[in-house]
Protein backbone atom coordinates (compact mmCIF):
# COMPACT_ATOMS: atom_id res chain seq x y z
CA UNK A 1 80.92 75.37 58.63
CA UNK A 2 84.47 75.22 59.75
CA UNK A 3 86.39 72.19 59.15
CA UNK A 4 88.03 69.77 61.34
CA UNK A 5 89.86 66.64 61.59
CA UNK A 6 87.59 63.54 60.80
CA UNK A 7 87.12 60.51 61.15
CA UNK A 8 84.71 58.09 59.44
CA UNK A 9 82.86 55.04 60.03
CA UNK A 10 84.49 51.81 58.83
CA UNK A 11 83.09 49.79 56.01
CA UNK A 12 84.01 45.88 57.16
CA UNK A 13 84.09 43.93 54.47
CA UNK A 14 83.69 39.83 54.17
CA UNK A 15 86.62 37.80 52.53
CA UNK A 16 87.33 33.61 52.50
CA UNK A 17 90.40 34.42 54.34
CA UNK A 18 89.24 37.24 56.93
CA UNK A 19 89.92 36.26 60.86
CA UNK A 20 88.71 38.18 63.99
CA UNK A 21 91.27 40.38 64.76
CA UNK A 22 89.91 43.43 63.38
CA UNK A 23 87.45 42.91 66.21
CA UNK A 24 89.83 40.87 68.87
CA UNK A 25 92.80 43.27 68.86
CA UNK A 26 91.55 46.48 67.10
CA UNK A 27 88.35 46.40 68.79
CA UNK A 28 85.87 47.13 65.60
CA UNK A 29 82.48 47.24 65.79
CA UNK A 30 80.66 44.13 63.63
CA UNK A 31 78.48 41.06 63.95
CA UNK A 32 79.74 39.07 60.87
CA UNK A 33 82.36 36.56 60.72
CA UNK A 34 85.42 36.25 57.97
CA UNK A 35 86.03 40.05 58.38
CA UNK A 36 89.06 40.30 56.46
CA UNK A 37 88.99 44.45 55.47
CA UNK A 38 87.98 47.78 57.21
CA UNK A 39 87.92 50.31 54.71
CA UNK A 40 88.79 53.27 56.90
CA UNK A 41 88.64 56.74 54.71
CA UNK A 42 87.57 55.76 51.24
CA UNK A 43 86.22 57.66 48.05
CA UNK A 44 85.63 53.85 45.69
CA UNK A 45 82.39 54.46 44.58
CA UNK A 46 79.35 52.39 45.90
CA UNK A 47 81.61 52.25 49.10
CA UNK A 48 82.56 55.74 49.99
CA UNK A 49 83.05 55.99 54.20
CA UNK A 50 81.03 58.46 56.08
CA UNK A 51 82.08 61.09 58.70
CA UNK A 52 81.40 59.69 62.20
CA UNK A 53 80.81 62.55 64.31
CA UNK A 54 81.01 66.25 64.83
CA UNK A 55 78.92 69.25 62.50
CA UNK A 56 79.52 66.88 59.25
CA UNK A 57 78.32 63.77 60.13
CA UNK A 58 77.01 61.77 57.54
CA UNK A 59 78.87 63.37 54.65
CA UNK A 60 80.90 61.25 52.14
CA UNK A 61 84.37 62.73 51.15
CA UNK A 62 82.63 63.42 47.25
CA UNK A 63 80.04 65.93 49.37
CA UNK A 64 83.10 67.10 51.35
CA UNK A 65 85.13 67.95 48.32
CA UNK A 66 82.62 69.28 46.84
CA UNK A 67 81.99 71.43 49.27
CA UNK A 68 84.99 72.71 50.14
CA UNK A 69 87.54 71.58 47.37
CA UNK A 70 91.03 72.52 47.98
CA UNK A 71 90.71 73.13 51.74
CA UNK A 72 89.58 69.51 52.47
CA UNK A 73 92.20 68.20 50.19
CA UNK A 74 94.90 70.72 49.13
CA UNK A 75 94.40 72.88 45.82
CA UNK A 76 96.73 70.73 44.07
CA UNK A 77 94.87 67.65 44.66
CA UNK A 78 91.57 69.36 43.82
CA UNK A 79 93.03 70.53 40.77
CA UNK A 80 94.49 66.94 39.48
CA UNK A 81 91.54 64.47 40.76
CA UNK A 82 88.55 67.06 41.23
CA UNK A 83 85.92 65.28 43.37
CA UNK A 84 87.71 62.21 43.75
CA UNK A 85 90.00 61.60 47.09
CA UNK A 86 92.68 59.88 45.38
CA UNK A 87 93.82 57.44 48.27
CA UNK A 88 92.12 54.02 50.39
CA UNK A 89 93.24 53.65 53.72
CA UNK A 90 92.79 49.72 55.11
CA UNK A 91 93.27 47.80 57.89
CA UNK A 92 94.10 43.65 57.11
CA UNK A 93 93.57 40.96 58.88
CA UNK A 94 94.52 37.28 56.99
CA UNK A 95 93.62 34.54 58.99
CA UNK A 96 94.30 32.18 55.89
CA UNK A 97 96.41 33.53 52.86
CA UNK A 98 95.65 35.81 50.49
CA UNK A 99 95.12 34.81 46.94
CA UNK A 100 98.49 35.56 44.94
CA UNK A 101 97.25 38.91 42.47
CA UNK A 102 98.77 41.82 40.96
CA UNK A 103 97.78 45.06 40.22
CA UNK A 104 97.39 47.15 36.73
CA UNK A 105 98.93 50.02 36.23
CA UNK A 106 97.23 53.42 35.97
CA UNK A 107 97.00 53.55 32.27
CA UNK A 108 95.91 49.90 31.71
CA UNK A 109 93.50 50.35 34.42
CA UNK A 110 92.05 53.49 32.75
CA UNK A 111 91.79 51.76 29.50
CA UNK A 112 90.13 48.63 30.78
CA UNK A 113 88.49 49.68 33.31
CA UNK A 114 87.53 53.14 33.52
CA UNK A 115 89.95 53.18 37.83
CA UNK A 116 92.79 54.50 39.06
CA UNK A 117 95.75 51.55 39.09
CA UNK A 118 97.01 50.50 42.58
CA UNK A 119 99.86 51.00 43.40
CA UNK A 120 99.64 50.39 47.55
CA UNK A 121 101.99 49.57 50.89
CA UNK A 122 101.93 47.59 53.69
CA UNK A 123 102.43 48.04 56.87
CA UNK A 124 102.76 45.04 58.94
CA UNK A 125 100.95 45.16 62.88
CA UNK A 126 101.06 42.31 63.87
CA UNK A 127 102.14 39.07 62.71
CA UNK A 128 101.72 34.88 64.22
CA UNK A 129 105.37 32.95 64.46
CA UNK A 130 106.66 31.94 60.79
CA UNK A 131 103.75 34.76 59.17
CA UNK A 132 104.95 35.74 55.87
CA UNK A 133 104.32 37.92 53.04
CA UNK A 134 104.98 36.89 49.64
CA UNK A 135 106.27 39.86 47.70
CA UNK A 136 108.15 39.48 43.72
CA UNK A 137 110.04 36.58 42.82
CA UNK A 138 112.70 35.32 43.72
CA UNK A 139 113.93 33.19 40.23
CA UNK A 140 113.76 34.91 37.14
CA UNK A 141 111.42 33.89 34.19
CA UNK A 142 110.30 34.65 31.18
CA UNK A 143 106.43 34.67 30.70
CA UNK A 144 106.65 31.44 28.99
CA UNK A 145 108.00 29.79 32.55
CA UNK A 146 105.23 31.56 34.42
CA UNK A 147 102.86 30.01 32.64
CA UNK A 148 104.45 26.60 32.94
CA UNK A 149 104.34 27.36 36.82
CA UNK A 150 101.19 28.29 36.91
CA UNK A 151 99.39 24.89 34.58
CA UNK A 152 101.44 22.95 37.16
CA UNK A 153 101.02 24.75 40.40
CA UNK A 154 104.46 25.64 40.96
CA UNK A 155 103.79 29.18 40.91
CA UNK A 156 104.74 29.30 44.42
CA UNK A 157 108.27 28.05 43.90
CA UNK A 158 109.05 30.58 41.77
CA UNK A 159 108.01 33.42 44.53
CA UNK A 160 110.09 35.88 46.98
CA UNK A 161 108.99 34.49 50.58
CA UNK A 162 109.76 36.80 53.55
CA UNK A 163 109.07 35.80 57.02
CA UNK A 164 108.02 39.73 58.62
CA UNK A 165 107.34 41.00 61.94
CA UNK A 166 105.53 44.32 63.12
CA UNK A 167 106.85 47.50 61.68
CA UNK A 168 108.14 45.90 58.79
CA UNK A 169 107.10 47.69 55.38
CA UNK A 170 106.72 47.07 51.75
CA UNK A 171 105.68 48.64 49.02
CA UNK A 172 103.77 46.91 45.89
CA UNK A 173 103.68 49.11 42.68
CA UNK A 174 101.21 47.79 39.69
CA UNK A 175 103.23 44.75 38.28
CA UNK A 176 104.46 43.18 40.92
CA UNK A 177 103.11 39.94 41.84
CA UNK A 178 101.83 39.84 45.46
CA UNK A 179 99.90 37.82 48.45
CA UNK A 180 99.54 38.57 52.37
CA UNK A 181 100.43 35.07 54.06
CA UNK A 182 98.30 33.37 57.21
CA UNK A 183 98.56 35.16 60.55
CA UNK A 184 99.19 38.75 59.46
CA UNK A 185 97.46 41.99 60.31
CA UNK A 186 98.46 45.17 58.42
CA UNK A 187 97.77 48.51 57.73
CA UNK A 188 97.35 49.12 53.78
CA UNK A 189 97.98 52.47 52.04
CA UNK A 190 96.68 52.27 48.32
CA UNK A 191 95.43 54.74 45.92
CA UNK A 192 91.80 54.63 45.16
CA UNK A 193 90.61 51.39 42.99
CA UNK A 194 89.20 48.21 43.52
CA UNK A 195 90.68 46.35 41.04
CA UNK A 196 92.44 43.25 41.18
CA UNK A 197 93.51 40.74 39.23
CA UNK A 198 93.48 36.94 41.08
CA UNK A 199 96.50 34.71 39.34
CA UNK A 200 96.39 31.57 41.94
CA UNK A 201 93.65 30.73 44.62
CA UNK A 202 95.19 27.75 46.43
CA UNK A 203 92.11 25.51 44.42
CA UNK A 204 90.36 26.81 47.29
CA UNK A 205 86.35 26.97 47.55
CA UNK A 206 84.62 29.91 49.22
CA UNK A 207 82.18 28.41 51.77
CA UNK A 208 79.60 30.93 51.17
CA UNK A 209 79.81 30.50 47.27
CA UNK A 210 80.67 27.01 47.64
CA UNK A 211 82.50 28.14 44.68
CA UNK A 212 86.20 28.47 43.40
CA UNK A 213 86.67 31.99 43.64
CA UNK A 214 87.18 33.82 39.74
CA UNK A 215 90.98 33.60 38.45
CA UNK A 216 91.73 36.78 35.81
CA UNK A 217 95.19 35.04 34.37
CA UNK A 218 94.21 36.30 30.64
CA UNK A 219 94.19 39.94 32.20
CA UNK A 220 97.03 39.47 34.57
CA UNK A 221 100.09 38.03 32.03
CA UNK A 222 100.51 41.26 30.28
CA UNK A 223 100.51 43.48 33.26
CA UNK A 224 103.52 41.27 35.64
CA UNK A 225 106.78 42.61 35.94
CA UNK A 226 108.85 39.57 36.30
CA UNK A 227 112.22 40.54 37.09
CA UNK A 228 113.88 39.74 40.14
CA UNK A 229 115.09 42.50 42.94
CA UNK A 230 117.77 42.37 45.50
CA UNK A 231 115.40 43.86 48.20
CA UNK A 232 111.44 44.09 48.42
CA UNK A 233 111.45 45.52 52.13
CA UNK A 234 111.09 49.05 52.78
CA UNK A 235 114.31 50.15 55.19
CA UNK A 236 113.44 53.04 57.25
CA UNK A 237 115.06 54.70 60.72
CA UNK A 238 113.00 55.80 63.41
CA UNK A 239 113.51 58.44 65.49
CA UNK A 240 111.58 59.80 68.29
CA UNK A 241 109.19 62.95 67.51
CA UNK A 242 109.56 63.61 63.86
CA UNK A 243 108.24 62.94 60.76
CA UNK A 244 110.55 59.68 59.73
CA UNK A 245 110.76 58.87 55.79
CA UNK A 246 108.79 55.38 55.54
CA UNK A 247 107.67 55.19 52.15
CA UNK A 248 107.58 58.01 49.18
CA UNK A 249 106.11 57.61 46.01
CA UNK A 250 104.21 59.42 43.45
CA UNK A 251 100.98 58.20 44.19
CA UNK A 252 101.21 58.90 48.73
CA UNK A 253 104.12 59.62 50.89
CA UNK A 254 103.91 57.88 54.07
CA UNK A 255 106.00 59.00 57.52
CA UNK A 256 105.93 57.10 60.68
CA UNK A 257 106.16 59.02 63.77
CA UNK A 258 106.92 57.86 67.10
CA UNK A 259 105.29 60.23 69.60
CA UNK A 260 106.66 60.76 73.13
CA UNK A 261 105.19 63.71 75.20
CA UNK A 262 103.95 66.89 73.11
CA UNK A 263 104.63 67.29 69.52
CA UNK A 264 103.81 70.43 66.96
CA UNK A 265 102.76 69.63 63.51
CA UNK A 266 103.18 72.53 61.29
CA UNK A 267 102.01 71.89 57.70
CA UNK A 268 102.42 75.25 56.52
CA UNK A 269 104.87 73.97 53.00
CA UNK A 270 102.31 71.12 52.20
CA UNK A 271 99.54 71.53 50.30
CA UNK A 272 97.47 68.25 51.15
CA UNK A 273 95.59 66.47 53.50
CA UNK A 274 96.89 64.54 56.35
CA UNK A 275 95.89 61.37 57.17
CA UNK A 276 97.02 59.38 60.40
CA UNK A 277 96.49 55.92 61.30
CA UNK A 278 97.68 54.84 64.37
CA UNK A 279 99.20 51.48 64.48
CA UNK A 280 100.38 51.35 67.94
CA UNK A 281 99.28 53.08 71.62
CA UNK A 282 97.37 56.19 71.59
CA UNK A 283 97.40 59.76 71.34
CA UNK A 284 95.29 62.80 71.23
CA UNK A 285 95.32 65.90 68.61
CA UNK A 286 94.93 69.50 69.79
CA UNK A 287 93.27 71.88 67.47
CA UNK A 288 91.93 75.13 68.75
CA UNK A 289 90.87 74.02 72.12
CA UNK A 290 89.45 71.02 71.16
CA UNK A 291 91.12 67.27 71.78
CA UNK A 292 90.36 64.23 69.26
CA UNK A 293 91.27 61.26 70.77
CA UNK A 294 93.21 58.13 68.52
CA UNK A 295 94.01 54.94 69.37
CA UNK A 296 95.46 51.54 67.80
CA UNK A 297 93.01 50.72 64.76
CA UNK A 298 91.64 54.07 64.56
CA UNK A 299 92.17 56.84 61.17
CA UNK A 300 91.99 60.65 61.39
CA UNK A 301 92.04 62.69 57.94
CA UNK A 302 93.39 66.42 58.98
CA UNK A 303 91.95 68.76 56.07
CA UNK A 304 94.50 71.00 54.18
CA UNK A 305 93.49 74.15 55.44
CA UNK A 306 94.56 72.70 59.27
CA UNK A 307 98.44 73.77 58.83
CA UNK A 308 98.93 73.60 63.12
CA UNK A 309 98.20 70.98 65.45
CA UNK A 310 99.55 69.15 68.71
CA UNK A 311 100.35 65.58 69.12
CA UNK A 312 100.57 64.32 72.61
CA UNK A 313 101.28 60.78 73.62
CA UNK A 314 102.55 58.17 76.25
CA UNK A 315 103.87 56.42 73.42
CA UNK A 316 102.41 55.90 70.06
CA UNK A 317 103.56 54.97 66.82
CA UNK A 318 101.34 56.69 64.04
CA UNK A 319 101.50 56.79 60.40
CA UNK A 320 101.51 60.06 58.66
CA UNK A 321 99.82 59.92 54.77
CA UNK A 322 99.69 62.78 52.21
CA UNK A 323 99.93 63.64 48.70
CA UNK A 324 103.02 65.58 47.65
């Protein structure tokens, strides 16, 4: 069977600060209340997303790479992760805040816990008056301080608050403390892994639990970078119908693309998949006669072996994921 672009059927998942705009604004499909995460592509074992429609419906990406290896994913990303897709593609929603957390890095994550680190990005949707991310810090301390700060709760004191609107991005490597405020909806970028470590909880109690959630401050003092940085926002410029630097790293490189009218994607120099999320209007893809259709809140993965395609739009504002 030929391959095609994809998309897959969210995996909504339940958090004490989840609201109802995956559902309000981004028109997702679920019953439950507190939705705070769609998963939209994602490989994390026990939770791996499932094609939606077309010839390969039903197949997880681990059947898909398996199946056809370096043209679902590029050779060189079959050859360094094998039958794991190396990225997790969310959309946000925090109708209360975010517990403050940090990540491990890869190699502390392999060591304790068998996962990928995660390093990840944000892009921000849509966000209330006075929404805010809290990203770093903004005083520096030693370790000794932090944990003075964090016996007291100060912690927040001590933390880089920035007040964000849509468009604006960050990115959050392993190390650096982190926490999505109240009233913001975002698109994540992350590399595959589910690991977390929780480092202040507001004393809050999870209604469902009735339980303070699980603090991992043993884990998380070794792995905190705590020096202080003159910037934590991502700048980035934003021209019409190309592929506009938003984000590189090792681990994804993300472009933002503001489509007006028709558009040719030629992917001919890289050897990856393509993944677009749409965070704004709506757009269709051409591929050999056949139109997919993507609008606000929806994910496409392009396989590798798709190296020409059309964009067409009214206006859209899509974001354009690979690994490079």
């Amino acid at each position: 069977m030929d391959l095609y672009p994809l998309k897959f059927t969210p995996l909504f998942k339940y958090r004490i600060w989840g609201g109802e705009k995956l559902k309000t604004v981004l028109n997702k499909d679920y019953n439950e209340t507190n939705i705070g995460e769609s998963w939209e592509i994602s490989g994390v074992e026990n939770d791996e997303t499932l094609v939606a429609d077309g010839g390969l419906k039903g197949k997880t990406l681990q059947q898909l790479i398996s199946a056809f290896k370096g043209d679902i994913v590029g050779n060189t990303v079959y050859q360094k992760f094998g039958d794991t897709f190396p990225l997790l593609i969310k959309f946000i929603d925090a109708k209360t805040p975010l517990s403050i957390q940090v990540h491990p890095s890869n190699d502390i994550a392999k060591e304790r816990h068998n996962s990928f680190g995660k390093n990840e990005m944000w892009y921000v949707m849509e966000a209330d008056d006075d929404a805010e991310l809290i990203v770093g810090f903004d005083k520096e301390i030693t370790q000794e301080e932090y944990k003075a700060h964090l016996d007291s709760s100060t912690i927040l004191e001590v933390m880089h608050h920035e007040n964000v609107k849509p468009g604006d991005t960050f990115y959050i490597p392993t190390g650096r403390v982190h926490a999505i405020g109240a009233g913001v909806m975002l698109a994540e970028i992350q590399q595959t892994s589910d690991i977390t470590y929780r480092i202040y909880d507001y004393d809050r109690v999870d209604a469902k639990t009735g339980a303070k959630r699980e603090l991992h401050n043993d884990l998380a003092i070794d792995v905190i970078d705590y020096a202080v940085y003159d910037s934590y926002k991502s700048d980035y410029k934003l021209k019409k119908n190309a592929s506009n630097t938003l984000l590189h790293s090792p681990y994804f490189k993300t472009n933002i693309i503001a489509t007006d009218g028709e558009m040719t994607m030629d992917y001919s120099n890289i050897d990856s998949f393509v993944i677009y999320i749409c965070v704004e209007g709506s757009l269709s893809i051409h591929r050999d006669g056949t139109e997919y259709s993507l609008k606000t809140g929806e994910t496409i993965l392009v396989p590798a072996n798709l190296k020409t395609l059309k964009l067409q739009s009214e206006g859209s504002k899509i974001l354009e994921v690979y690994y490079q």
